[in-house]
Protein backbone atom coordinates (compact mmCIF):
# COMPACT_ATOMS: atom_id res chain seq x y z
CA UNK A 1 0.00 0.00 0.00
CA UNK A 2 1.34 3.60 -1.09
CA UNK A 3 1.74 5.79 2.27
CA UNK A 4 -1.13 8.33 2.18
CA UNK A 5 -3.38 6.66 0.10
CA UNK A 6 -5.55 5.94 3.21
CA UNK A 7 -4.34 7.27 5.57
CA UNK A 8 -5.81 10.61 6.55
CA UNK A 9 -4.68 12.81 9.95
CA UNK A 10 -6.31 15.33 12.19
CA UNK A 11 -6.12 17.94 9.12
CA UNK A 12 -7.66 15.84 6.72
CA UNK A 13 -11.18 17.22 7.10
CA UNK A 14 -12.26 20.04 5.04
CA UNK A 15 -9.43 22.93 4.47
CA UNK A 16 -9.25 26.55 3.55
CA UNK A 17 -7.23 27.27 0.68
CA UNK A 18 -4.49 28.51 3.07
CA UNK A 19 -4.65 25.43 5.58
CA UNK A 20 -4.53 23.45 2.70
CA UNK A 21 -1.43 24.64 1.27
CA UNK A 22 0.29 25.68 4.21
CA UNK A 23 -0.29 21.56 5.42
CA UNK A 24 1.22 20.24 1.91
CA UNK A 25 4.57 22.28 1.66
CA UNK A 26 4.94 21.34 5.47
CA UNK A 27 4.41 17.71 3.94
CA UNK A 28 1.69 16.86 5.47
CA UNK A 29 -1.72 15.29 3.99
CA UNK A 30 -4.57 18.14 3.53
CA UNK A 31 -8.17 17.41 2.59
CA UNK A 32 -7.17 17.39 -1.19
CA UNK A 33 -3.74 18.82 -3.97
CA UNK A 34 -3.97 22.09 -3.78
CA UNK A 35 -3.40 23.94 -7.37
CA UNK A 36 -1.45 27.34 -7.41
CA UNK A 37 0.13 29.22 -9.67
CA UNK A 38 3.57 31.31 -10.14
CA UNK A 39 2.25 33.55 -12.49
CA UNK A 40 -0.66 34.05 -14.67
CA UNK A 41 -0.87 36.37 -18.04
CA UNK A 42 -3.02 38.42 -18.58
CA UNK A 43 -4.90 36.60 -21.97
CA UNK A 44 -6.06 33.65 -19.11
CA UNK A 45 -6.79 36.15 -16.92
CA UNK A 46 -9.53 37.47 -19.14
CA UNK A 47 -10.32 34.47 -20.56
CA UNK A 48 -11.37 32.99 -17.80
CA UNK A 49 -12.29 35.76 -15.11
CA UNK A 50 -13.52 38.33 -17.66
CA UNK A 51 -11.58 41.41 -20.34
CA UNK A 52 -11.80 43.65 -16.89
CA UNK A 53 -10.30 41.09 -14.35
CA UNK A 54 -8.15 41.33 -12.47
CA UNK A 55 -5.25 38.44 -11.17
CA UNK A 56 -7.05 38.38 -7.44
CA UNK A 57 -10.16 37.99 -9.62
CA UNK A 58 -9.47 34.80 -11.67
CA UNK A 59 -7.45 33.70 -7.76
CA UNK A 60 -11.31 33.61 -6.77
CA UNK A 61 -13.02 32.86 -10.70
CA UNK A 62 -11.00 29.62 -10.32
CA UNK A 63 -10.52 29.02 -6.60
CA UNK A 64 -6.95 28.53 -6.29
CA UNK A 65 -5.68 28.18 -3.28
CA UNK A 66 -2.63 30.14 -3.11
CA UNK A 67 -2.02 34.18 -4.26
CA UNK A 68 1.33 35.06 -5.48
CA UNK A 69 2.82 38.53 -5.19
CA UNK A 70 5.36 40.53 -6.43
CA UNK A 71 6.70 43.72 -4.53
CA UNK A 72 6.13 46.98 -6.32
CA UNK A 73 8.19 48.79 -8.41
CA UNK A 74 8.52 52.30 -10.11
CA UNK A 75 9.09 52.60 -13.16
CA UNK A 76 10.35 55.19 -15.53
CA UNK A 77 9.89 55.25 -19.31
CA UNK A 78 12.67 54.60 -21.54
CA UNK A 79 13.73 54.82 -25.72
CA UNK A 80 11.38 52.17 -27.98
CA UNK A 81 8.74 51.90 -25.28
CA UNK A 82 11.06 50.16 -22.76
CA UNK A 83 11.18 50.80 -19.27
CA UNK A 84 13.74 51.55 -16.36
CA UNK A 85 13.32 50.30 -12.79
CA UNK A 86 14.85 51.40 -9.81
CA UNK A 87 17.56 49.25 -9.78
CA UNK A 88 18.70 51.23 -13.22
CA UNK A 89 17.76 47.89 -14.84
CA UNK A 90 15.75 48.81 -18.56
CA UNK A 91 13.49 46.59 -19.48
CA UNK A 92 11.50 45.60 -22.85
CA UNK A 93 8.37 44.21 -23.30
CA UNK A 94 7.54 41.51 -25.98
CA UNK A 95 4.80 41.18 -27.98
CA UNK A 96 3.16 39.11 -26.11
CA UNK A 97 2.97 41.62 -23.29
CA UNK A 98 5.83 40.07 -21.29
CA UNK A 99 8.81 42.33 -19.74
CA UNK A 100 12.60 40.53 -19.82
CA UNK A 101 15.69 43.09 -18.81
CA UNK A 102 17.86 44.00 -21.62
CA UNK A 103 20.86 46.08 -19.82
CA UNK A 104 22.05 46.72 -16.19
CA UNK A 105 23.56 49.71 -14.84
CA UNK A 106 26.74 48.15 -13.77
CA UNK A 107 29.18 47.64 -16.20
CA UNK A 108 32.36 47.96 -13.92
CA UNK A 109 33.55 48.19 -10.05
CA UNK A 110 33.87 51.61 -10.21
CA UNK A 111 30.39 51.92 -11.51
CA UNK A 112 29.44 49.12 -8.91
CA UNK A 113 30.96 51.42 -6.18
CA UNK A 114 28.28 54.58 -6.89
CA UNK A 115 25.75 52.38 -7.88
CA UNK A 116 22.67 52.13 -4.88
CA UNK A 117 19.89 49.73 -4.35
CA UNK A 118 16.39 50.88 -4.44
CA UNK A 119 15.15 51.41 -0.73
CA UNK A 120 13.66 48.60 0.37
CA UNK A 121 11.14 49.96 3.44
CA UNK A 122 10.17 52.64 0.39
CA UNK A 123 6.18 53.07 1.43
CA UNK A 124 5.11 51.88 -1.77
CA UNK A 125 7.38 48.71 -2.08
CA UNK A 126 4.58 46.34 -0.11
CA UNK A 127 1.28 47.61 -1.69
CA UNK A 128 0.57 44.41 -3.81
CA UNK A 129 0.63 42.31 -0.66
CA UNK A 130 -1.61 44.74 1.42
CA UNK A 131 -4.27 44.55 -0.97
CA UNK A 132 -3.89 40.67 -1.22
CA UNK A 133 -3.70 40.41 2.91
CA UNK A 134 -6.88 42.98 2.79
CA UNK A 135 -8.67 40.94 0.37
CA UNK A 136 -7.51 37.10 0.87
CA UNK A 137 -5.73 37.04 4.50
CA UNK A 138 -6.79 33.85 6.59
CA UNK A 139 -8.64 32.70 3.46
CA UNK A 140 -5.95 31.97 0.85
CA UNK A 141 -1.93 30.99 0.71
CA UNK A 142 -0.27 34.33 0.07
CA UNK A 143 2.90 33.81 -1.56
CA UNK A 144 5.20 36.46 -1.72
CA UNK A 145 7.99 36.35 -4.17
CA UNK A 146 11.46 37.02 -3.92
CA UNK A 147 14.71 36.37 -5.38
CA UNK A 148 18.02 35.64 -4.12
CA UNK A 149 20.91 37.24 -5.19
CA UNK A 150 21.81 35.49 -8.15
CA UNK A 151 19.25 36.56 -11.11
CA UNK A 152 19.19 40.37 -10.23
CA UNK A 153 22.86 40.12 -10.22
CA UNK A 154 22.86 38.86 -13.11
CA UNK A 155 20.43 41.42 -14.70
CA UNK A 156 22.46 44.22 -12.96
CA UNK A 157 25.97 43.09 -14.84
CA UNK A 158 24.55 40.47 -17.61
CA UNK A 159 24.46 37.39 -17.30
CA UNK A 160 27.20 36.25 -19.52
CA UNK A 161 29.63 39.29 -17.56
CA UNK A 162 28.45 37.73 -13.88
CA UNK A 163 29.29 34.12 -15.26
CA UNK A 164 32.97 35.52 -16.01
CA UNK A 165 33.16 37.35 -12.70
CA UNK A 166 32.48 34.26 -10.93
CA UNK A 167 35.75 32.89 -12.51
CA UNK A 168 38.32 36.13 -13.24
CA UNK A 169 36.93 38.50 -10.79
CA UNK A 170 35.30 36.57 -7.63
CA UNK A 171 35.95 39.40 -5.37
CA UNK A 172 33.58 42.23 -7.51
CA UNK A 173 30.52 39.15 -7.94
CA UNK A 174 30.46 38.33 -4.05
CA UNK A 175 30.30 42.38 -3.36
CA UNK A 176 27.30 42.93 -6.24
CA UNK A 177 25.60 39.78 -4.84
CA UNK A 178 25.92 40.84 -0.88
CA UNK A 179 24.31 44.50 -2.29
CA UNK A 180 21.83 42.26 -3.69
CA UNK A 181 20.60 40.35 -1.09
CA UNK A 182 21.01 42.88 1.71
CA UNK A 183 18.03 44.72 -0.51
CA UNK A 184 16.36 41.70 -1.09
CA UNK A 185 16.51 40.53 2.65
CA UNK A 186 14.93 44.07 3.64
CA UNK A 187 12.33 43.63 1.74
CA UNK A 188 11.51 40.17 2.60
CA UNK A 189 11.42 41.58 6.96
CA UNK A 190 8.76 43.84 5.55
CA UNK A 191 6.13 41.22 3.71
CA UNK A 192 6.48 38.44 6.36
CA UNK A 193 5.72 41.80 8.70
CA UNK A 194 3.03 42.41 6.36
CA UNK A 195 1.14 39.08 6.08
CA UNK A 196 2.82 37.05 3.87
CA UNK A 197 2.33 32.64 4.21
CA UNK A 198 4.70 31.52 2.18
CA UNK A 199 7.61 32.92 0.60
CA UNK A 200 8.77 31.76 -2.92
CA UNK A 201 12.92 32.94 -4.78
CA UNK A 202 12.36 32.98 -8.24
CA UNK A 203 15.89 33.04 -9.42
CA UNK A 204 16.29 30.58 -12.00
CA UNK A 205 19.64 27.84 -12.05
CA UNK A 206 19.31 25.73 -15.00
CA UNK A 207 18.43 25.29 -18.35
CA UNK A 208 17.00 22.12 -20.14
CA UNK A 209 20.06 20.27 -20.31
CA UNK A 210 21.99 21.19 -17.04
CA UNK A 211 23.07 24.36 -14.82
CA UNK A 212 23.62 27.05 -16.07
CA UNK A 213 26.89 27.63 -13.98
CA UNK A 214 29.36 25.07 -12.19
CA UNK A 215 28.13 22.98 -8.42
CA UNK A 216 31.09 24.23 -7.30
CA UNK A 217 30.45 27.81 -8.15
CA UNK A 218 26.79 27.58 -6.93
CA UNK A 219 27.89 26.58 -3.52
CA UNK A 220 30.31 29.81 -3.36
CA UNK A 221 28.14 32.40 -4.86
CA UNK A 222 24.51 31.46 -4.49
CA UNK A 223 23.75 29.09 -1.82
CA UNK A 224 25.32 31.17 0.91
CA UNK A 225 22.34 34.02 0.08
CA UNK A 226 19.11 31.67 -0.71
CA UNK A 227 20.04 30.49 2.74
CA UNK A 228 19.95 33.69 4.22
CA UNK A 229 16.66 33.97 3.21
CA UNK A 230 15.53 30.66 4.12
CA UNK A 231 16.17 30.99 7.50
CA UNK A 232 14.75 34.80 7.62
CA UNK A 233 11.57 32.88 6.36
CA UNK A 234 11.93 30.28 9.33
CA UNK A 235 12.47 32.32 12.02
CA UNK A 236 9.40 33.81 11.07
CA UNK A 237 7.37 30.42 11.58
CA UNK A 238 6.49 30.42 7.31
CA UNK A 239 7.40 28.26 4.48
CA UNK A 240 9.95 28.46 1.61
CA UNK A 241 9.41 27.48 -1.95
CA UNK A 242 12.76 27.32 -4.50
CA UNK A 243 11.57 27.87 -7.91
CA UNK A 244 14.34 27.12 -10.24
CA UNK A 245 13.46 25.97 -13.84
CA UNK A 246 15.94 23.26 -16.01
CA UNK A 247 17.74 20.10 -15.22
CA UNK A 248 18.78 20.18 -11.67
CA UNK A 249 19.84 17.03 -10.66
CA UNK A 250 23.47 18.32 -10.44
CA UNK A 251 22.48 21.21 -7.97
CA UNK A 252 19.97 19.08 -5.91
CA UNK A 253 21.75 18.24 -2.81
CA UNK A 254 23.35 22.09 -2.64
CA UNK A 255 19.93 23.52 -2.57
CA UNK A 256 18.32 20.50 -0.18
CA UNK A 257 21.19 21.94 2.27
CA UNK A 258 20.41 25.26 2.75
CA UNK A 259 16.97 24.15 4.33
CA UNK A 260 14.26 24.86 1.47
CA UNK A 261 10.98 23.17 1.94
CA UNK A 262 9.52 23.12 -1.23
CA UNK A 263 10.67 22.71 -4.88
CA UNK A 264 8.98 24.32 -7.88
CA UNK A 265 7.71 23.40 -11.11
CA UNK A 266 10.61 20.17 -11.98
CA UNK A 267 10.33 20.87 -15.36
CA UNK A 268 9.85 17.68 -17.09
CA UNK A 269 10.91 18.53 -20.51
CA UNK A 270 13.90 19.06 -18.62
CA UNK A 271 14.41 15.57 -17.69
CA UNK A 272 12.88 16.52 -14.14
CA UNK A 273 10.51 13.39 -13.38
CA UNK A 274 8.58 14.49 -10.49
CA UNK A 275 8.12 10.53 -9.55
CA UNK A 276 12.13 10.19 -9.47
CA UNK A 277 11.98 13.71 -7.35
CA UNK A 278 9.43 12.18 -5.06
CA UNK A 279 11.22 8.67 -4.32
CA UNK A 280 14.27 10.79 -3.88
CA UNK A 281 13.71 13.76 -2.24
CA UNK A 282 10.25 13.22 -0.83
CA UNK A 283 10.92 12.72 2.77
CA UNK A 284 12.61 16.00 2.81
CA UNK A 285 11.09 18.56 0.57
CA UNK A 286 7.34 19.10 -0.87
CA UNK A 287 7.24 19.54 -4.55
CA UNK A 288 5.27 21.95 -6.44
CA UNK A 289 4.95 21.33 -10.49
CA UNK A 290 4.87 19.90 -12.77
CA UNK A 291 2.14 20.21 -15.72
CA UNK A 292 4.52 21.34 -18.70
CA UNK A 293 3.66 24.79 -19.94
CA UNK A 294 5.70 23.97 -23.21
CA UNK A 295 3.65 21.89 -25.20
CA UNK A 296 0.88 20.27 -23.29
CA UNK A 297 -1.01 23.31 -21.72
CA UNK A 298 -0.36 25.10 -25.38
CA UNK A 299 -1.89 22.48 -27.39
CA UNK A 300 -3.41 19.69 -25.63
CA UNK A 301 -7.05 18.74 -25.59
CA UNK A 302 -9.10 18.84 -22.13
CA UNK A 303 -8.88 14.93 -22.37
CA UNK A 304 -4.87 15.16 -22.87
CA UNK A 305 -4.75 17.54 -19.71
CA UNK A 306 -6.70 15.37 -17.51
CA UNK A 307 -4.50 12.00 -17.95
CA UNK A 308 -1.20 14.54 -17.51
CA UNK A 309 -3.06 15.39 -13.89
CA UNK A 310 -3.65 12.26 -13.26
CA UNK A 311 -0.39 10.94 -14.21
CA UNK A 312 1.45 13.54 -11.98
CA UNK A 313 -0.96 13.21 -8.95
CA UNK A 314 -0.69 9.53 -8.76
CA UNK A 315 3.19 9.93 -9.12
CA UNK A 316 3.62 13.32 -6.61
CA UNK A 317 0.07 13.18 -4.61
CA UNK A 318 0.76 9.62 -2.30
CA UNK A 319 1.43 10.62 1.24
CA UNK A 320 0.70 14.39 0.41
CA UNK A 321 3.56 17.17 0.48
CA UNK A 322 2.20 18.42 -3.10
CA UNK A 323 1.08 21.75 -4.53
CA UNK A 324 -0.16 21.18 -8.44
CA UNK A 325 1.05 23.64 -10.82
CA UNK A 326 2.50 23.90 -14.23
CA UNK A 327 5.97 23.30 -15.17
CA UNK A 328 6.36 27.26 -15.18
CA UNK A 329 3.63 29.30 -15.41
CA UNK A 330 0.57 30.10 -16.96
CA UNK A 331 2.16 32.48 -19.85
CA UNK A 332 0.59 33.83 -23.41
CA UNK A 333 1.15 30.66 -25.16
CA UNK A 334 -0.62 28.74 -22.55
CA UNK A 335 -4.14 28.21 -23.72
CA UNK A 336 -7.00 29.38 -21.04
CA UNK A 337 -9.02 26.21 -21.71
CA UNK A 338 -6.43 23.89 -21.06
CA UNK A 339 -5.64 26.03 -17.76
CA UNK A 340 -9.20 25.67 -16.77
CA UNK A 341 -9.42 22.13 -17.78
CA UNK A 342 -6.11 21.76 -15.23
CA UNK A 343 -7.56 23.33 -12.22
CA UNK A 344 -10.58 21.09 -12.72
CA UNK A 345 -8.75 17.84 -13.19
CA UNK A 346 -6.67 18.25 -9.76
CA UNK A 347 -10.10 18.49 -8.07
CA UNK A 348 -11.71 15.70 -9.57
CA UNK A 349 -8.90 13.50 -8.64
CA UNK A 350 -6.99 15.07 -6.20
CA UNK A 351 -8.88 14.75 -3.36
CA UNK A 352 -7.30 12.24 -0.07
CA UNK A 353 -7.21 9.45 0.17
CA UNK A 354 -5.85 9.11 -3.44
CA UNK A 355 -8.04 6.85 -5.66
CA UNK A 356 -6.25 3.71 -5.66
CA UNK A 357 -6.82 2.25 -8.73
CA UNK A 358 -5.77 5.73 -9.92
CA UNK A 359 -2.47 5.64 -8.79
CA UNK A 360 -1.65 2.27 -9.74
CA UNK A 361 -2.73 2.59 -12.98
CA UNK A 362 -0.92 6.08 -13.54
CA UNK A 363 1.64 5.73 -11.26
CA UNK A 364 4.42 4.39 -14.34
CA UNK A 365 3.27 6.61 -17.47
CA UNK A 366 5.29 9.09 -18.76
CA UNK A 367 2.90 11.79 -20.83
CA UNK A 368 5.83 13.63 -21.81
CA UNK A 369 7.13 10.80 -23.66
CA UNK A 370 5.35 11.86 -27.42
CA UNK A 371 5.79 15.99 -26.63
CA UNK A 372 10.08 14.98 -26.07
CA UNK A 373 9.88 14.31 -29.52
């Protein structure tokens, strides 16, 4: 018999939304998977919630049981419609509405020497979680994200620059990253102040095919800092998601060390299984994932979406310590029916104890077998 398929404990009864999620990334077994999401675009938004919604509006349209947040930023307008943030970092929207930085500030260590971080106690910086803690607090997981210091490095001095740093110029990349997090770790006092259940870094280590730097250079310039904010989420009683997209495998015992409890999304057209993740990792981490976002939620039917739910629930779900969500997020290419058709799935056959039959049956397929391809 799988652990958890039966087996149901004093929180097994009915949930909220936040007791729900707060009792899977603690591993334990709620009532049923809950479903959350990273980010959603805007096109599902008002697909499914309406051309006015907003995100907290397709949160409720949909019932998902976790809110994610961003702190604010100010913007000023840049040449060709791009933007610059108060980090100096411009950035450039896509066509499909989506921003991604194109040039940092910090192009030396003289330049890094004048160069100052936003403030982060600025009386704006936390008005995206107030609203959410006004509007969803005690009712809904509200996940606050952050990053570490490697990706806004990164965007600061380019990524290709910070990868050489790390190698001829160690010194300069631990002093940009320390300005980073000692920003980032300001901010992060404020929104567990403020309300925030869970906190989530969204700084991104890997690509499809492996890390995108050395193990040895993640354990001297980036696990030093996601710990630091692990254990500022700790002390303040809450949980701590690592989203980190790619092939992982090579980083996996680094970032078990510094004390994470959950893992998002395990991309699997990365080669990230979230059965193998489970068997190996489940008795010390919850996972969060892992419905690609590549191919599946794009262009799959309902029907297609459903077995892919099943399929990860009966490989993820036994003994609980699960969060469904896609392999990413929900982006432009993502089609709002197949999101919709997602979110229903995981309630039809998420809820504890775990269907049996379900998981036996599912338990050994591999949907992403034919999308690989």
């Amino acid at each position: 018999m799988w652990q958890g398929l039966t087996r149901r404990g004093p929180n097994s009864a009915a949930m909220t939304s936040r007791q729900r999620m707060l009792t899977a990334l603690r591993r334990g077994l709620p009532d049923r998977v809950p479903v959350w999401e990273l980010i959603v675009n805007q096109p599902a938004i008002a697909a499914l919630a309406g051309p006015q919604a907003s995100y907290f509006d397709l949160v409720e349209a949909l019932d998902l049981d976790g809110v994610t947040i961003f702190e604010n930023q100010r913007l000023r307008p840049a040449a060709d419609g791009a933007a610059i943030d108060e980090w100096g970092i411009t950035w450039a929207t896509g066509a499909a509405g989506v921003a991604y930085p194109v040039r940092g500030p910090i192009a030396s260590s003289a330049e890094l020497r004048s160069w100052r971080a936003p403030d982060p106690d600025a009386p704006w910086r936390l008005d995206d979680l107030r609203r959410a803690v006004a509007r969803f607090g005690g009712g809904r997981a509200i996940v606050f994200l952050t990053h570490d210091a490697f990706e806004f490095s990164a965007n600061l001095r380019g990524m290709a620059n910070l990868l050489v740093d790390y190698i001829e110029a160690p010194e300069f990349a631990r002093e940009l990253a320390e300005r980073v997090i000692e920003y980032k770790l300001g901010v992060l006092r404020g929104a567990l102040e403020a309300g925030a259940d869970v906190v989530v870094a969204g700084d991104d280590y890997a690509w499809r095919r492996g890390p995108i730097m050395s193990p040895r250079h993640f354990r001297e310039f980036v696990v030093p800092h996601l710990r630091q904010l692990v254990e500022l989420t700790h002390a303040a009683g809450k949980p701590f998601i690592k989203h980190t997209d790619g092939f992982i495998w090579p980083l996996m015992d680094d970032l078990l060390g510094t004390g994470i409890d959950a893992l998002h999304p395990l991309e699997p057209i990365a080669g990230m299984d979230i059965g193998e993740v489970k068997a190996r990792c489940g008795d010390r981490i919850a996972l969060c994932g892992n419905l690609d976002c590549t191919v599946l939620l794009p262009r799959a039917s309902a029907h297609e979406v459903e077995q892919a739910v099943k399929e990860t629930i009966a490989k993820a779900g036994p003994g609980g310590g699960y969060v469904l969500s896609s392999s990413n997020s929900i982006h432009p290419g993502v089609r709002p029916e197949s999101f919709r058709a997602m979110v229903e799935a995981a309630r039809r056959w998420g809820r504890y104890p775990l269907d049996e039959d379900l998981v036996a049956a599912y338990r050994g397929r591999d949907y992403m077998a034919a999308l690989r391809e």
